[in-house]
Each structure stands twice: as structure tokens, then as C-alpha cells.
C-alpha atoms as a PDB file:
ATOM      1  CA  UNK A   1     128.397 127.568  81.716  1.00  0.00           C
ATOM      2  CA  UNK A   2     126.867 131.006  82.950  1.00  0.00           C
ATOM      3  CA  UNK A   3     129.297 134.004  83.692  1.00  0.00           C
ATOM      4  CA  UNK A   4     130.808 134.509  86.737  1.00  0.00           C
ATOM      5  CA  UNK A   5     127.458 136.400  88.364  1.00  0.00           C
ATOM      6  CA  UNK A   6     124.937 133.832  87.767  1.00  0.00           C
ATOM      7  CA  UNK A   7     123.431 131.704  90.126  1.00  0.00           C
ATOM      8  CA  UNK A   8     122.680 127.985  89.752  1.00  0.00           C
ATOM      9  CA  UNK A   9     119.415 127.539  89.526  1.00  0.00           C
ATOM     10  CA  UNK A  10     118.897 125.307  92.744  1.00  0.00           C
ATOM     11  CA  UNK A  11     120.442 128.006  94.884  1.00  0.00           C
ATOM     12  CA  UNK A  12     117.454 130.490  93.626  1.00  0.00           C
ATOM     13  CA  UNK A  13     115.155 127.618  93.743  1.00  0.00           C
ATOM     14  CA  UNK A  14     115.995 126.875  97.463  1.00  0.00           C
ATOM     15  CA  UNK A  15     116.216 130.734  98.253  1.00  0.00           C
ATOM     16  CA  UNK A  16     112.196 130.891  96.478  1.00  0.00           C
ATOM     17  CA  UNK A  17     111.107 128.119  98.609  1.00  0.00           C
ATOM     18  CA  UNK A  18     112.770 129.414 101.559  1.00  0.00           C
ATOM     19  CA  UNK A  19     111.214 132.871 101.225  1.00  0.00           C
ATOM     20  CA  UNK A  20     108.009 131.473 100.495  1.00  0.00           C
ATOM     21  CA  UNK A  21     107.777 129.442 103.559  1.00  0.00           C
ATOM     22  CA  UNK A  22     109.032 132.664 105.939  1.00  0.00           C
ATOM     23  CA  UNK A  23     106.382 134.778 104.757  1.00  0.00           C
ATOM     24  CA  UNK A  24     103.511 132.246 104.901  1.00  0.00           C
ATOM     25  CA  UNK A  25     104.469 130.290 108.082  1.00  0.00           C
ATOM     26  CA  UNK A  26     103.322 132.301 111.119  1.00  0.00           C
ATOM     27  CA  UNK A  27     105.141 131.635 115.005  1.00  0.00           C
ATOM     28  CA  UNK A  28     102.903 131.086 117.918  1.00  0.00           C
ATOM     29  CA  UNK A  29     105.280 131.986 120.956  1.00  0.00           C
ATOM     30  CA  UNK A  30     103.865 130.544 124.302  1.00  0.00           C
ATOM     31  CA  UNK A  31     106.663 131.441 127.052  1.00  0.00           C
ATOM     32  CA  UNK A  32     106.459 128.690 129.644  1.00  0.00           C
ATOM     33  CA  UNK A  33     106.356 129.615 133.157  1.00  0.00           C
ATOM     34  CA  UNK A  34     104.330 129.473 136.042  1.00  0.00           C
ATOM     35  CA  UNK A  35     103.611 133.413 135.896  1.00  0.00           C
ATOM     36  CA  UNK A  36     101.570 132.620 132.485  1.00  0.00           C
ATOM     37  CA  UNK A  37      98.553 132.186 133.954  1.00  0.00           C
ATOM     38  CA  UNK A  38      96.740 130.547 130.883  1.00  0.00           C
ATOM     39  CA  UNK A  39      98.539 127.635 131.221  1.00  0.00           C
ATOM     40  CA  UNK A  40      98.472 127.155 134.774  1.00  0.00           C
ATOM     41  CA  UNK A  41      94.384 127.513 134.759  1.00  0.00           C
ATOM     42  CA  UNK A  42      94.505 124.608 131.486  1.00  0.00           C
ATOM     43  CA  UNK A  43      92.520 126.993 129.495  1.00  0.00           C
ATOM     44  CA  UNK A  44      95.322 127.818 126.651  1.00  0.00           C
ATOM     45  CA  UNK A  45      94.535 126.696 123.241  1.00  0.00           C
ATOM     46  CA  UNK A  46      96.280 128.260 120.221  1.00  0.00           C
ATOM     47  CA  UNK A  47      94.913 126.885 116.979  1.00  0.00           C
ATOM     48  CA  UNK A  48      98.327 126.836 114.071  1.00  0.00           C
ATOM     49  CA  UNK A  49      98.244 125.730 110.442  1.00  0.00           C
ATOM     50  CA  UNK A  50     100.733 123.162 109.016  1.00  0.00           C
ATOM     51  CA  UNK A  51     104.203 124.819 108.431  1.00  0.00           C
ATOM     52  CA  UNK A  52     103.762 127.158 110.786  1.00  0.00           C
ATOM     53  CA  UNK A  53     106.086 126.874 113.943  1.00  0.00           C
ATOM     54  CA  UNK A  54     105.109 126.464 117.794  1.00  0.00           C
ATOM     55  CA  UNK A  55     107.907 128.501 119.575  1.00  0.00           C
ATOM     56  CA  UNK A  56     108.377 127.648 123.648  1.00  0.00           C
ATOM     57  CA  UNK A  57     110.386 129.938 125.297  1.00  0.00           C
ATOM     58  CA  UNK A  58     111.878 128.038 128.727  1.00  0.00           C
ATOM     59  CA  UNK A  59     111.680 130.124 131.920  1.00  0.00           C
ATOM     60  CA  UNK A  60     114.790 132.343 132.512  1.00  0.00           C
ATOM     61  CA  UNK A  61     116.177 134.241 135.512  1.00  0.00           C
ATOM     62  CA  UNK A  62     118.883 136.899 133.748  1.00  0.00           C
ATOM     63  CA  UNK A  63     119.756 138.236 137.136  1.00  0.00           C
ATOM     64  CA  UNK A  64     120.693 134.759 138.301  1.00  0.00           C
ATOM     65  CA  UNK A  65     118.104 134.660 141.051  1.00  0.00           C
ATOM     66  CA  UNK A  66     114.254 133.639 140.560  1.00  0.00           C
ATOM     67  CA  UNK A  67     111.758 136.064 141.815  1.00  0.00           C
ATOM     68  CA  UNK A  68     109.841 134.468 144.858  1.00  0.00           C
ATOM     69  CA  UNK A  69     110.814 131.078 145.455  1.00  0.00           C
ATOM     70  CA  UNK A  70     114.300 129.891 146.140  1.00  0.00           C
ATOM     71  CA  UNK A  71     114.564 127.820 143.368  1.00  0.00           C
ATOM     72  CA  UNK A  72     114.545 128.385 139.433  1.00  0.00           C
ATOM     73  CA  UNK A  73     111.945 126.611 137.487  1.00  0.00           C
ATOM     74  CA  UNK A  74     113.261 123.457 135.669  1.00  0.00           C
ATOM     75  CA  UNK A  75     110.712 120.885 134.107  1.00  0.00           C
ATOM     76  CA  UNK A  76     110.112 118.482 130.893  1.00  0.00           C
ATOM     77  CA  UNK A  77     107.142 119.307 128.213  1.00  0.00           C
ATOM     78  CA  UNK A  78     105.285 116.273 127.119  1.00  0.00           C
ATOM     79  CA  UNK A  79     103.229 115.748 124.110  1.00  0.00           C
ATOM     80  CA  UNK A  80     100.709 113.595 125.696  1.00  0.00           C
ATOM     81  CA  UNK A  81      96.815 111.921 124.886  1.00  0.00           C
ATOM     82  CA  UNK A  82      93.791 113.738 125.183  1.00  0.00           C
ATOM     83  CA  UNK A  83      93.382 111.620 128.678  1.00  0.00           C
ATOM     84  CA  UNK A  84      96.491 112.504 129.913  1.00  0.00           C
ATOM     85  CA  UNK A  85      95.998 116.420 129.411  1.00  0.00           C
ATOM     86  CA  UNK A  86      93.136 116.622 131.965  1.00  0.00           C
ATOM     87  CA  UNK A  87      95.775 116.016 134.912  1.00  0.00           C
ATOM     88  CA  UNK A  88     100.129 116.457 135.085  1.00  0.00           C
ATOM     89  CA  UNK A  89     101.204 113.450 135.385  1.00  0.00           C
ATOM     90  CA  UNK A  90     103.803 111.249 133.717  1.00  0.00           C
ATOM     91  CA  UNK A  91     101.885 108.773 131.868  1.00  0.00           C
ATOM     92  CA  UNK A  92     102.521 105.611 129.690  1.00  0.00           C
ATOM     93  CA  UNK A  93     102.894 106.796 125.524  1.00  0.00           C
ATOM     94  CA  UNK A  94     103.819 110.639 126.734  1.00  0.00           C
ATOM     95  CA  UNK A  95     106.376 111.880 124.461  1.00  0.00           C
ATOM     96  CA  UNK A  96     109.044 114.154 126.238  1.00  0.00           C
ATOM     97  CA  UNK A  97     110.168 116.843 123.845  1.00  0.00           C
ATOM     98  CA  UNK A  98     112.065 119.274 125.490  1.00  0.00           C
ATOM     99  CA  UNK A  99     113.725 119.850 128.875  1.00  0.00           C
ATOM    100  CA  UNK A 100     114.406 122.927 130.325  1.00  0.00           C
ATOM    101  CA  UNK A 101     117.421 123.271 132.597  1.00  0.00           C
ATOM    102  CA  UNK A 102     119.055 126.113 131.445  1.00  0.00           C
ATOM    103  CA  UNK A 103     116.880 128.634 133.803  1.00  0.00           C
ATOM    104  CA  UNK A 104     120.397 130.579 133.749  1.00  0.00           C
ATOM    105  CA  UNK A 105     121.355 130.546 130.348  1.00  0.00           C
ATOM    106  CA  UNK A 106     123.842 133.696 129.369  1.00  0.00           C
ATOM    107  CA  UNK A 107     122.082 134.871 125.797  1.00  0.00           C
ATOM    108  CA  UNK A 108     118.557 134.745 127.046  1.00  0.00           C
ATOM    109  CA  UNK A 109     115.125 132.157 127.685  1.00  0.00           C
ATOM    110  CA  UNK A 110     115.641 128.601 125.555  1.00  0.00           C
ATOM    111  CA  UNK A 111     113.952 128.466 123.077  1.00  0.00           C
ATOM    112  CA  UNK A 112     112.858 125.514 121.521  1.00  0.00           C
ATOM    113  CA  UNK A 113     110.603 125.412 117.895  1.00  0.00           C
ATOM    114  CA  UNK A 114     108.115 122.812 116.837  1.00  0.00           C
ATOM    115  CA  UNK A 115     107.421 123.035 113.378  1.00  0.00           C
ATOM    116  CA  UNK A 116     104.035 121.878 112.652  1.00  0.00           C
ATOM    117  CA  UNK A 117     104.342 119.906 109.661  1.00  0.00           C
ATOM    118  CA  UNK A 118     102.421 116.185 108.142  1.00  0.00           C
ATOM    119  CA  UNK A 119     105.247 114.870 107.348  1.00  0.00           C
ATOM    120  CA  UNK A 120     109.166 114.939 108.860  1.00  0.00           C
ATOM    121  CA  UNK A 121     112.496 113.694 107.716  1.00  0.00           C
ATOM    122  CA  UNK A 122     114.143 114.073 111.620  1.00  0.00           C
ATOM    123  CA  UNK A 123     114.004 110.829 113.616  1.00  0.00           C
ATOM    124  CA  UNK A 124     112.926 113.261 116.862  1.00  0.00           C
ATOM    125  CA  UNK A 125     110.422 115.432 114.841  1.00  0.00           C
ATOM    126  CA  UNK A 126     106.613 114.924 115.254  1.00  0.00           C
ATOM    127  CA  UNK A 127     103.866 114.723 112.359  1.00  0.00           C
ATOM    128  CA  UNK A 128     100.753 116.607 112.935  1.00  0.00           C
ATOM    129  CA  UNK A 129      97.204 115.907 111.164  1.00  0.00           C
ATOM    130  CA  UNK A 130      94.802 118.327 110.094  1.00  0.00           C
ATOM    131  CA  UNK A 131      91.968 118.765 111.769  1.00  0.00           C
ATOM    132  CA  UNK A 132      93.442 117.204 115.222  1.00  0.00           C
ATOM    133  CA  UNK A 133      93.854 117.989 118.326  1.00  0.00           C
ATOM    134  CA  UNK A 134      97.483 117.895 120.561  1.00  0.00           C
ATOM    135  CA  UNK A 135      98.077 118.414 123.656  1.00  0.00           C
ATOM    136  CA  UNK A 136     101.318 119.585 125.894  1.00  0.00           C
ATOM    137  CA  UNK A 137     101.710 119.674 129.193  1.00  0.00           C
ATOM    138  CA  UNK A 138     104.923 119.624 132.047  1.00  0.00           C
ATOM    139  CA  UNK A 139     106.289 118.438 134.729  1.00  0.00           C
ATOM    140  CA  UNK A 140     108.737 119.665 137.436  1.00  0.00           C
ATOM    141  CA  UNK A 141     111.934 118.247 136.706  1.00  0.00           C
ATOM    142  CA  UNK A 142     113.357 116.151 140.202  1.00  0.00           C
ATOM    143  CA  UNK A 143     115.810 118.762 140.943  1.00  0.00           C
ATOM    144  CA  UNK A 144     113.526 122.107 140.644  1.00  0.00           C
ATOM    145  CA  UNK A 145     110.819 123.707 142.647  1.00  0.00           C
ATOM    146  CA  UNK A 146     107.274 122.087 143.249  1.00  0.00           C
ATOM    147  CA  UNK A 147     105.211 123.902 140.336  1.00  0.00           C
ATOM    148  CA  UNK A 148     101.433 124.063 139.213  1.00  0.00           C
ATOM    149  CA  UNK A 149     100.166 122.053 136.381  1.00  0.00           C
ATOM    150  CA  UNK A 150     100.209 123.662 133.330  1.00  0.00           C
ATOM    151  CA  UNK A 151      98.696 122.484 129.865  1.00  0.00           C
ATOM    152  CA  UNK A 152      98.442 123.769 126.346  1.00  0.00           C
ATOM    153  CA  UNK A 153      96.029 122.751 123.715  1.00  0.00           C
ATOM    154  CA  UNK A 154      97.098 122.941 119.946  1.00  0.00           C
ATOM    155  CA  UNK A 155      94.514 122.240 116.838  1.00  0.00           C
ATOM    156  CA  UNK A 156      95.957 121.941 113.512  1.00  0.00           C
ATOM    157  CA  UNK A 157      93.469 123.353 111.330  1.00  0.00           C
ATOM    158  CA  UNK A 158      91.768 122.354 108.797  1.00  0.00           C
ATOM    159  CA  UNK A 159      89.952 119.322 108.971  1.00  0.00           C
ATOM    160  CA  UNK A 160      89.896 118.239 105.100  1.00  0.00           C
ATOM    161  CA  UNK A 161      87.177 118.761 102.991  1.00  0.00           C
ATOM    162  CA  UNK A 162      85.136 116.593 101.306  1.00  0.00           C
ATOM    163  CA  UNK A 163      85.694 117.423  96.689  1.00  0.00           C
ATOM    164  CA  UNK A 164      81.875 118.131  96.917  1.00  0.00           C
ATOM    165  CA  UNK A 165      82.360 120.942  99.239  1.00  0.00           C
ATOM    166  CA  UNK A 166      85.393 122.420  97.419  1.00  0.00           C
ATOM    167  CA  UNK A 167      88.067 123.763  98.788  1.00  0.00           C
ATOM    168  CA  UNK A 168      87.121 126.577 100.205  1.00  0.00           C
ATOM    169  CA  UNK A 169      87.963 126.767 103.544  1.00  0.00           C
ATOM    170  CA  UNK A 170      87.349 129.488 107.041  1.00  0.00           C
ATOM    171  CA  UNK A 171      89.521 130.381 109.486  1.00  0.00           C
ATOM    172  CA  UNK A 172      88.715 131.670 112.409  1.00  0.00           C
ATOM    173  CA  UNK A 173      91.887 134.087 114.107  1.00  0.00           C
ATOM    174  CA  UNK A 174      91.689 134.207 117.591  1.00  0.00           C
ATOM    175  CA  UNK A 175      93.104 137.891 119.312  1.00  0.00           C
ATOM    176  CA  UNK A 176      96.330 137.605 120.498  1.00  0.00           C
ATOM    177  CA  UNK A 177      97.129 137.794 124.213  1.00  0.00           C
ATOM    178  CA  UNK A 178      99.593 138.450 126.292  1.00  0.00           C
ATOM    179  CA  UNK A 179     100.980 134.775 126.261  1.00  0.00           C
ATOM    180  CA  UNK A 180     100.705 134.191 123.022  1.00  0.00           C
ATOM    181  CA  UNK A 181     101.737 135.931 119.728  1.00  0.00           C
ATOM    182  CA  UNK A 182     101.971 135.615 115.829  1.00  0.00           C
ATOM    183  CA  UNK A 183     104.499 136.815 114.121  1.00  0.00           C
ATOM    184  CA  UNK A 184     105.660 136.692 110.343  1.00  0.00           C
ATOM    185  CA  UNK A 185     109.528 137.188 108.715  1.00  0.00           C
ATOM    186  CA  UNK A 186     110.591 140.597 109.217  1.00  0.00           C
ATOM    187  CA  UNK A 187     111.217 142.386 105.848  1.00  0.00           C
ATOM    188  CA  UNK A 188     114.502 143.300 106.583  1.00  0.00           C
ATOM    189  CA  UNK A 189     115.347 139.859 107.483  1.00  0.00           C
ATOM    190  CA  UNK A 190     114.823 138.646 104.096  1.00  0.00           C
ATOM    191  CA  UNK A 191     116.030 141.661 102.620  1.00  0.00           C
ATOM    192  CA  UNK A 192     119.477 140.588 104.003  1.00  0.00           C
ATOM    193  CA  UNK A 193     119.034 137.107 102.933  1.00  0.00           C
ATOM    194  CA  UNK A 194     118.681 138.345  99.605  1.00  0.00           C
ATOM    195  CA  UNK A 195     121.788 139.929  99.482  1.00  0.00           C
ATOM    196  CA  UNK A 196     123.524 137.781 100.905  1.00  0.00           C
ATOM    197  CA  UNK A 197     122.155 134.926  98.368  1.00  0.00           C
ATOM    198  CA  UNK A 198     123.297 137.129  95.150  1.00  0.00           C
ATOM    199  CA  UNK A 199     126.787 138.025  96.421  1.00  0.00           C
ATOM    200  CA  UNK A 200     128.338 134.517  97.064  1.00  0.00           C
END
């Protein structure tokens, strides 16, 4: 037995693994709307590395009234085939993962996070490849406005390497724009978690 300030070991084992992942993982933040007009012209492709996290953020109206049109925007992102991304339409094998409906929600835009990982233990959690190619796209849900196609690309990178090549591999980093952005753990974030860790 350890005195009373110790910590197991698997609490500072999770904690490492945990802090490990938040400062390698990176968050590609798309906010979904038709004012983002990337995805409305189909031309948005954000390329992410496994464990890092696609963020979506839903479109909100804080002042409880959309700008424009009458009605808020309310639709369903699909995952959908290669085929099905050229056009917005509900097709056979899409996979709906989110819906958003909460245009008026009272802490801010829904956001929902895909973490882009090979392999998942949650029944509604998706596996991505290296080296592959997915595609989102949405559709106007019945009871919201008419609204304009609009498509994202992701690529998992890297496609794997053959042992003759080694294992070096290149990234290329694309700027950041407006509609998308990367962003690490804050410091004082895990600076907190820290703390917090080592006083229970």
C-alpha cells in the first residue's frame, strides 16, 4: 500500500495517455451552414490524420430569428459513397450521422465530433482507413427551409507504406480558411487537468 498521496498507477497511466492524445490529435471545425460558401460550391476538402477529431458545428440563430429567410436551417449530414457526393440526394447505403434541429439551442451552435479513428468500440461510431477518401454531405430536414447542396470531402492520410520504402512519411498542411480551422489542447486546459488528477 502507498501513502495517502500516491496515485494508482492506472489513474497516471490513463491521465499519460489522455494527455498524449490532446496534444497530438488536432480538430478540424467545419461550421455547417449555407453562408459557408465552400461547402455550398462542393469544393471543401480538409485532409485529418487518425485520432484527430472532425468537429461540425450545426447552424444557430442566438437571437431566435434567422437572418434572411423565414425559416431556421434544419437538415441531416450523411456519410455517403463517392457516387453519391457528386449530387444531394438521399441515396441507398448513406449513413445519417447527425441531425440538426436545435437551430435555437440556449448555450450556443451543436456541436457534434467525429473522431477519426481505424478502429471503434461504439456501436454508432465509424472506422476510417488510411489513405481513403469520405465524403459528407446534407439534406434539408422536411420541416426546414429549401437549402443548397452542400458537400465536404475528408482524406485520412497516409496511405501505408510499403517496408521497402520505410516509414518515412510527408504531409502536406493545407492554410487554414475561414471555414475551417486546426486547433490543439490549450495549455491551460491540461494544466487544470493536472491538478485536478493529483488532488483526488
Amino acid at each position: 500500500m502507498g501513502t495517502p498521496g500516491d496515485l494508482p498507477a492506472w489513474k497516471v497511466t490513463i491521465f499519460l495517455f489522455n494527455l498524449i492524445s490532446a496534444v497530438v490529435a488536432k480538430r478540424h471545425i467545419v461550421y455547417w451552414n449555407s453562408t459557408n460558401t465552400r461547402l455550398t460550391a462542393g469544393d471543401m476538402s480538409i485532409q485529418v490524420n487518425l485520432n484527430d477529431y472532425l468537429d461540425i458545428y450545426c447552424p444557430h440563430y442566438p437571437n431566435k430569428r434567422p437572418q434572411g429567410s423565414g425559416q431556421p436551417e434544419e437538415l441531416a449530414l450523411y456519410l455517403v459513397g463517392e457516387a453519391s457526393f457528386q449530387g444531394c440526394v438521399e441515396t441507398r447505403g448513406a449513413i445519417k450521422r447527425w441531425e440538426c434541429n436545435t437551430p435555437y439551442a440556449p448555450f450556443g451552435p451543436v456541436r457534434f465530433s467525429e473522431k477519426i479513428q481505424r478502429f471503434t468500440p461504439f456501436s454508432l461510431g465509424f472506422e476510417f482507413l488510411p489513405g481513403r477518401h469520405y465524403y459528407y454531405s446534407s439534406l434539408p430536414a422536411d420541416e426546414g427551409p429549401p437549402l443548397p447542396c452542400m458537400k465536404l470531402r475528408v482524406t485520412v492520410c497516409c496511405e501505408p507504406k510499403k517496408a521497402s520504402e520505410g516509414s518515412k512519411q510527408i504531409q502536406e498542411t493545407e492554410a487554414v480558411t475561414s471555414a475551417c480551422y486546426l486547433r490543439t489542447a490549450s495549455p491551460p486546459l491540461l494544466l487544470t487537468l493536472v491538478l485536478l488528477l493529483l488532488t483526488t
